[in-house]
N, C-alpha and C. Protein backbone atom coordinates (compact mmCIF):
# COMPACT_ATOMS: atom_id res chain seq x y z
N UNK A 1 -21.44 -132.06 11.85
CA UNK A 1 -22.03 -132.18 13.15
C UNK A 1 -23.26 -133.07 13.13
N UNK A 2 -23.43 -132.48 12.15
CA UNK A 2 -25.46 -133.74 12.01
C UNK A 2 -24.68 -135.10 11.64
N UNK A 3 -23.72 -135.67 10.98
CA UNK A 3 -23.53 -136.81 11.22
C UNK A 3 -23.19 -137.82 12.61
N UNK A 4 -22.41 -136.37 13.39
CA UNK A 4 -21.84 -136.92 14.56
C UNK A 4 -23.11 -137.01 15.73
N UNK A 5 -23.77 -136.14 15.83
CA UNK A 5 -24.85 -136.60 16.11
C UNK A 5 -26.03 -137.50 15.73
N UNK A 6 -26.06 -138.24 14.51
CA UNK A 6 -26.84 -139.29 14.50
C UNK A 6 -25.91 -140.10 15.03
N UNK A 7 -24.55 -140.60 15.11
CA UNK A 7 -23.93 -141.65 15.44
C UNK A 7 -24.59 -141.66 17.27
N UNK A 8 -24.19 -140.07 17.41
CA UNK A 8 -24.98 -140.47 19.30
C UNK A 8 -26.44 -141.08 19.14
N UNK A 9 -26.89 -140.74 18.05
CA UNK A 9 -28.34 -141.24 18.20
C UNK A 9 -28.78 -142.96 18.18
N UNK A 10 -27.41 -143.51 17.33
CA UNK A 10 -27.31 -144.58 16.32
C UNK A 10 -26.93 -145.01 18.22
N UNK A 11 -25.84 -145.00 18.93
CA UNK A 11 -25.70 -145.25 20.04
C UNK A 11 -26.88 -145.61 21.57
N UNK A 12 -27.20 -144.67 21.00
CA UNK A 12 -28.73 -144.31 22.19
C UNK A 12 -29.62 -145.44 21.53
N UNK A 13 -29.68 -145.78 20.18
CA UNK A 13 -30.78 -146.63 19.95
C UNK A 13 -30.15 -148.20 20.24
N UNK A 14 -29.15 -148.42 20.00
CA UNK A 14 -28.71 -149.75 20.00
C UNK A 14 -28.72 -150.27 21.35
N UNK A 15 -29.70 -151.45 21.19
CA UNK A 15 -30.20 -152.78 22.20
C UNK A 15 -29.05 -153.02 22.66
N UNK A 16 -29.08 -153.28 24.04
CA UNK A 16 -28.44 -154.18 25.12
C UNK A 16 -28.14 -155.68 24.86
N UNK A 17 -27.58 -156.08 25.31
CA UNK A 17 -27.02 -158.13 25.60
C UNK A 17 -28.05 -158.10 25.73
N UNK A 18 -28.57 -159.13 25.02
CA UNK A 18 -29.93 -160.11 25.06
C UNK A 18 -31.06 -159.46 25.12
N UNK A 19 -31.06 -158.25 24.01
CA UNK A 19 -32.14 -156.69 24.04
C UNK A 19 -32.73 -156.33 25.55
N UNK A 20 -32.20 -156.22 26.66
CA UNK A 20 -32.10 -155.58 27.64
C UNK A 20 -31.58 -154.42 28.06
N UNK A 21 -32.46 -153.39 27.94
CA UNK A 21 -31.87 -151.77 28.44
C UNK A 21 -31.44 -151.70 26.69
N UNK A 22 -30.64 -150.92 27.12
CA UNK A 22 -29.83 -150.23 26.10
C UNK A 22 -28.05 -150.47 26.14
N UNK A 23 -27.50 -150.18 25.14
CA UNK A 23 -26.15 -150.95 24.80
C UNK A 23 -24.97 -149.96 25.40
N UNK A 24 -25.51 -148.49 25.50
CA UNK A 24 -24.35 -146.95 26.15
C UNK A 24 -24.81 -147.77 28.18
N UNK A 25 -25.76 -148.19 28.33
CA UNK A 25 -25.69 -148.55 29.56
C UNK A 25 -24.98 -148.90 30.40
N UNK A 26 -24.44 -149.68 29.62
CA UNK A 26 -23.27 -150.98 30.44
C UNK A 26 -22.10 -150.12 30.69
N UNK A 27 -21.76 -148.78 29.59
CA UNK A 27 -20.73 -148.13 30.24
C UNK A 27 -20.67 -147.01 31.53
N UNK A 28 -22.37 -146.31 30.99
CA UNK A 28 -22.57 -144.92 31.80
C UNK A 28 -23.81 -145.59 32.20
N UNK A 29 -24.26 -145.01 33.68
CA UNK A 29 -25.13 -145.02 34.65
C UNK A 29 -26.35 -144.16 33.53
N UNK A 30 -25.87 -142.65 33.28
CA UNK A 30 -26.81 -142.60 32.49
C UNK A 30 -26.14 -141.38 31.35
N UNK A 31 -27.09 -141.35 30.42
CA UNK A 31 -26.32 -140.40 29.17
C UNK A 31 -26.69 -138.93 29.42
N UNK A 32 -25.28 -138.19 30.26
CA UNK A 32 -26.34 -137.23 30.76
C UNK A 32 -26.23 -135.99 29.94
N UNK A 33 -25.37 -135.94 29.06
CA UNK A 33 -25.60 -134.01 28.53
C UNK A 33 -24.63 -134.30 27.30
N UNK A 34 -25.12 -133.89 26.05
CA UNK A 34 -24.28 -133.87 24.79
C UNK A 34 -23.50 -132.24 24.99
N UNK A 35 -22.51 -131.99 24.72
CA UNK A 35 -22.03 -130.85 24.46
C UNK A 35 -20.85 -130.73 22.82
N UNK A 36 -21.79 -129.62 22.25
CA UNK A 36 -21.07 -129.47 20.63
C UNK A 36 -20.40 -128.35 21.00
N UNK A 37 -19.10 -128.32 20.80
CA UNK A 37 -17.94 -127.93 20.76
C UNK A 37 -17.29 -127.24 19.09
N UNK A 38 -18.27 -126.10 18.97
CA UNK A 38 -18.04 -125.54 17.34
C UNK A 38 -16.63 -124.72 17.27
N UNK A 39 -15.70 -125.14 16.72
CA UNK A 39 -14.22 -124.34 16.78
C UNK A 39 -14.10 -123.61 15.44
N UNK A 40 -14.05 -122.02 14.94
CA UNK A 40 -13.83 -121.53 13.82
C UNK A 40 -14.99 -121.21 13.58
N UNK A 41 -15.75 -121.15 14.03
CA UNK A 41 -17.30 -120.28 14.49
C UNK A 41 -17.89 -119.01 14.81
N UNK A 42 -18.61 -118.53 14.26
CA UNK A 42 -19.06 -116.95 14.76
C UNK A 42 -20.19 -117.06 15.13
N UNK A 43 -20.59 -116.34 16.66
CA UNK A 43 -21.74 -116.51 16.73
C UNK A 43 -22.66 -116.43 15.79
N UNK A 44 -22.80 -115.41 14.89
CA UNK A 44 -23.94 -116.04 13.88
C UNK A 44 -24.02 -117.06 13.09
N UNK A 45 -22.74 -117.55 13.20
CA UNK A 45 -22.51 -119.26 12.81
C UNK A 45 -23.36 -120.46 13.35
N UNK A 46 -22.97 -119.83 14.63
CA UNK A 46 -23.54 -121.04 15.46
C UNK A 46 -25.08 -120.82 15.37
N UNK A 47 -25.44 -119.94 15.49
CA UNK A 47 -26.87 -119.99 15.42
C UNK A 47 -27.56 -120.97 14.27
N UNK A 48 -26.65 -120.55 12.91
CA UNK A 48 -26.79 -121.44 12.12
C UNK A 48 -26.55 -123.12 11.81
N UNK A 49 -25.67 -122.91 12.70
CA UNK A 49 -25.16 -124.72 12.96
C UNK A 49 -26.35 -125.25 13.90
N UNK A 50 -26.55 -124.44 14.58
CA UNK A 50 -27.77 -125.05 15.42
C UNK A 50 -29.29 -125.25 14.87
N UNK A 51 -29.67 -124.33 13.86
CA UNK A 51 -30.58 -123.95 12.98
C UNK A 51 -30.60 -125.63 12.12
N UNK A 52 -29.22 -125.80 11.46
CA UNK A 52 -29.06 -127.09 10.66
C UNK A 52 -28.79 -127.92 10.83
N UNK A 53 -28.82 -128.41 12.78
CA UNK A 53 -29.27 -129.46 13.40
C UNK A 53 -30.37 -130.06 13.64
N UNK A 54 -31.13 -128.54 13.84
CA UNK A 54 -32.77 -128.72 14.45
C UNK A 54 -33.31 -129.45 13.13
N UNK A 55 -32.65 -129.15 12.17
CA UNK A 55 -33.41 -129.76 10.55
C UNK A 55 -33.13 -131.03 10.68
N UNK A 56 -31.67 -131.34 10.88
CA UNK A 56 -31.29 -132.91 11.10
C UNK A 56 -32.23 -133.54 11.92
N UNK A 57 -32.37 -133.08 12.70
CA UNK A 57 -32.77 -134.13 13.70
C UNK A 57 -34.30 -134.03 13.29
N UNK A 58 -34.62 -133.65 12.42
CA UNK A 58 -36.73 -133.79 12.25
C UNK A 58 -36.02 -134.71 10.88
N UNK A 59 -35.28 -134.40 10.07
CA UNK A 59 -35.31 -135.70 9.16
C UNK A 59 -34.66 -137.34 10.19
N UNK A 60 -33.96 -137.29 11.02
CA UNK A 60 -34.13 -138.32 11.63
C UNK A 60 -34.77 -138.38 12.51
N UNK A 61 -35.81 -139.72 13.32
CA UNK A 61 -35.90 -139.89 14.54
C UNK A 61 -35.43 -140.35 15.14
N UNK A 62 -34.47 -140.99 15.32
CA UNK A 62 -33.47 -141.25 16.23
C UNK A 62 -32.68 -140.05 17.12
N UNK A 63 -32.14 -139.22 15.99
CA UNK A 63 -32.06 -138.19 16.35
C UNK A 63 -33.12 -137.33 17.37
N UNK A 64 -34.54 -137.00 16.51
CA UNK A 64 -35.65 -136.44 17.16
C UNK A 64 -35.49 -137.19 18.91
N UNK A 65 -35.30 -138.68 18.99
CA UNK A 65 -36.17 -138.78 20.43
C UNK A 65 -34.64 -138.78 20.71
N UNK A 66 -33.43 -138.44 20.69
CA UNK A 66 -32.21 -138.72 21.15
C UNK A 66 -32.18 -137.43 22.11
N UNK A 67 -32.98 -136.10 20.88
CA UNK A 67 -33.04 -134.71 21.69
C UNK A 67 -33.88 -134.64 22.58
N UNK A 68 -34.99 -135.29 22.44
CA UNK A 68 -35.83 -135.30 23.35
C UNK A 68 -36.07 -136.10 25.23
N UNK A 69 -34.54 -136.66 24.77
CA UNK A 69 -34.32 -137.42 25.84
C UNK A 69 -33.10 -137.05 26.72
N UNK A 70 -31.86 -136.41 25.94
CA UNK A 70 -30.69 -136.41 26.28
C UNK A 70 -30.71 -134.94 26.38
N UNK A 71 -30.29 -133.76 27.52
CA UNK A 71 -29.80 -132.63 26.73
C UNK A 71 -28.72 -132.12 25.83
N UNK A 72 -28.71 -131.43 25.30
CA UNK A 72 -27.64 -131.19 24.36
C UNK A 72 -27.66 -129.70 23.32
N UNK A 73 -26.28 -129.44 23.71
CA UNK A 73 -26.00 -127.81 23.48
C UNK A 73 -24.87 -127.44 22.98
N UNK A 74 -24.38 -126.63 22.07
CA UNK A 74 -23.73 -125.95 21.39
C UNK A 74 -22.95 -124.83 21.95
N UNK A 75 -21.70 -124.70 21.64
CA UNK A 75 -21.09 -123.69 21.69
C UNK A 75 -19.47 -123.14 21.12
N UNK A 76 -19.71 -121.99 20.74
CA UNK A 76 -18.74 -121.83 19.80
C UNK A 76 -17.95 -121.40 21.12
N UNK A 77 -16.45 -122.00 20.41
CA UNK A 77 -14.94 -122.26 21.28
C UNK A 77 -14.49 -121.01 21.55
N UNK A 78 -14.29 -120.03 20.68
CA UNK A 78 -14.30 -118.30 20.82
C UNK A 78 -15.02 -117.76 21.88
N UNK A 79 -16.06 -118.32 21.64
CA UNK A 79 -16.96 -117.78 22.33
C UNK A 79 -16.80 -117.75 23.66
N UNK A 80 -16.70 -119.11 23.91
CA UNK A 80 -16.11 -119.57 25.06
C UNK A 80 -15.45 -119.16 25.56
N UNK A 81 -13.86 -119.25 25.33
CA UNK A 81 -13.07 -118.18 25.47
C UNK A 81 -12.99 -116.94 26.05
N UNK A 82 -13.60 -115.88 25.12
CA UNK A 82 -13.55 -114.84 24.96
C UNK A 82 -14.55 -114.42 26.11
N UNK A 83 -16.12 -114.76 26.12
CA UNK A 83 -17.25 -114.20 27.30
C UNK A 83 -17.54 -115.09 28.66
N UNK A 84 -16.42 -116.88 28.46
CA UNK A 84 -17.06 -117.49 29.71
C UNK A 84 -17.67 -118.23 29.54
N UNK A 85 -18.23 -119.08 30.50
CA UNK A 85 -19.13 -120.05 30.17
C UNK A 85 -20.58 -119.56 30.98
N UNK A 86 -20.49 -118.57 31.81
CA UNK A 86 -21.73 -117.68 32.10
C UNK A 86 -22.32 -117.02 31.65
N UNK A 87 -21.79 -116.68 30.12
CA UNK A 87 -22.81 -115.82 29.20
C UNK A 87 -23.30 -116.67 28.22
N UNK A 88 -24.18 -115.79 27.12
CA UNK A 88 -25.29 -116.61 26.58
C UNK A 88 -24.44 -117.18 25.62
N UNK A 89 -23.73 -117.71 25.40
CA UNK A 89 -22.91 -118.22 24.73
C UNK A 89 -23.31 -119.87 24.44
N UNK A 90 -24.44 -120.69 25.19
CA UNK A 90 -25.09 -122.28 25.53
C UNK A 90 -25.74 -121.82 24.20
N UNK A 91 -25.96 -122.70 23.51
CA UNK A 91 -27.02 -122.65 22.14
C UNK A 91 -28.02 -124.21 22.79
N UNK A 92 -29.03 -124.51 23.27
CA UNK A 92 -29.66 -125.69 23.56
C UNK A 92 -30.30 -126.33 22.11
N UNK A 93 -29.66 -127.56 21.75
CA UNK A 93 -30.06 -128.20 20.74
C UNK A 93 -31.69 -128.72 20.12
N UNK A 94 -32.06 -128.89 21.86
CA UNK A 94 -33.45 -129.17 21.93
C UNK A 94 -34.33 -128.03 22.60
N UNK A 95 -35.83 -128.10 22.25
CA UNK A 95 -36.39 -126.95 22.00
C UNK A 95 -36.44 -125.74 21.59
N UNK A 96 -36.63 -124.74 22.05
CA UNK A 96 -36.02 -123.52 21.13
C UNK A 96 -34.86 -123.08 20.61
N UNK A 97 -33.91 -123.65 21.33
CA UNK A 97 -31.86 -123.37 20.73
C UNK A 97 -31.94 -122.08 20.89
N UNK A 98 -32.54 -121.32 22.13
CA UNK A 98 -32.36 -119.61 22.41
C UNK A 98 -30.86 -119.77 23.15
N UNK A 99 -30.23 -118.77 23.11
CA UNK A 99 -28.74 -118.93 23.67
C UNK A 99 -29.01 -118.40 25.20
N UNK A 100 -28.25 -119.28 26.06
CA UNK A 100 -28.03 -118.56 27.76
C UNK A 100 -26.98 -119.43 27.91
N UNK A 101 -26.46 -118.76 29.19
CA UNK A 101 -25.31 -119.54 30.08
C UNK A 101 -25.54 -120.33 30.60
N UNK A 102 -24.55 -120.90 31.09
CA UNK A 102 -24.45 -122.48 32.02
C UNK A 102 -25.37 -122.76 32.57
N UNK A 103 -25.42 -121.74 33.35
CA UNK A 103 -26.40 -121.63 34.68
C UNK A 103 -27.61 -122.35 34.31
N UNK A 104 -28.38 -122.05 33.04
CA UNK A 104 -29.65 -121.86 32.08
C UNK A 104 -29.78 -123.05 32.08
N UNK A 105 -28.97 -124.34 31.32
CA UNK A 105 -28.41 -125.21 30.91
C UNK A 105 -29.85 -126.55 32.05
């Protein structure tokens, strides 16, 4: 996951035609919400997958200002499933990564 998320990061950083704007521009108006999609996961998994993102992303900055710019959140597929997308089942990538529902989001 920490690789696939620096690639969004590697994305978010790369210059525009003729270093104007940014290069995800030209496709999307704007980059609006990452969603991690953990399949074979237990919630105390995820806590941990999210735990060993928050690390990723302080060893990169790209990463760091990618979170700080984009939202982006976690959630195990079971989970999903099983309680909804209205329970605390959202893990938020950036800032605290406390779990809530959609709604929260």
């Amino acid at each position: 996951m920490a690789a696939q998320l620096a690639a969004c990061a590697a994305l978010w950083e790369q210059a525009g035609q003729g270093g104007r704007g940014r290069a995800w521009q030209r496709r999307w108006r704007s980059f609006l919400r990452l969603l991690v999609v953990l399949v074979g996961t237990a919630a105390a998994g995820a806590r941990g997958a999210v735990a060993d993102l928050h690390l990723a992303a302080e060893e990169n900055p790209g990463v760091t200002e990618l979170l700080a710019n984009v939202p982006a959140d976690a959630v195990c597929l079971e989970d999903l499933i099983q309680r909804g997308p209205s329970a605390t089942v959202w893990h938020p990538l950036g800032g605290s990564g406390r779990a809530c529902g959609w709604t929260k989001l």
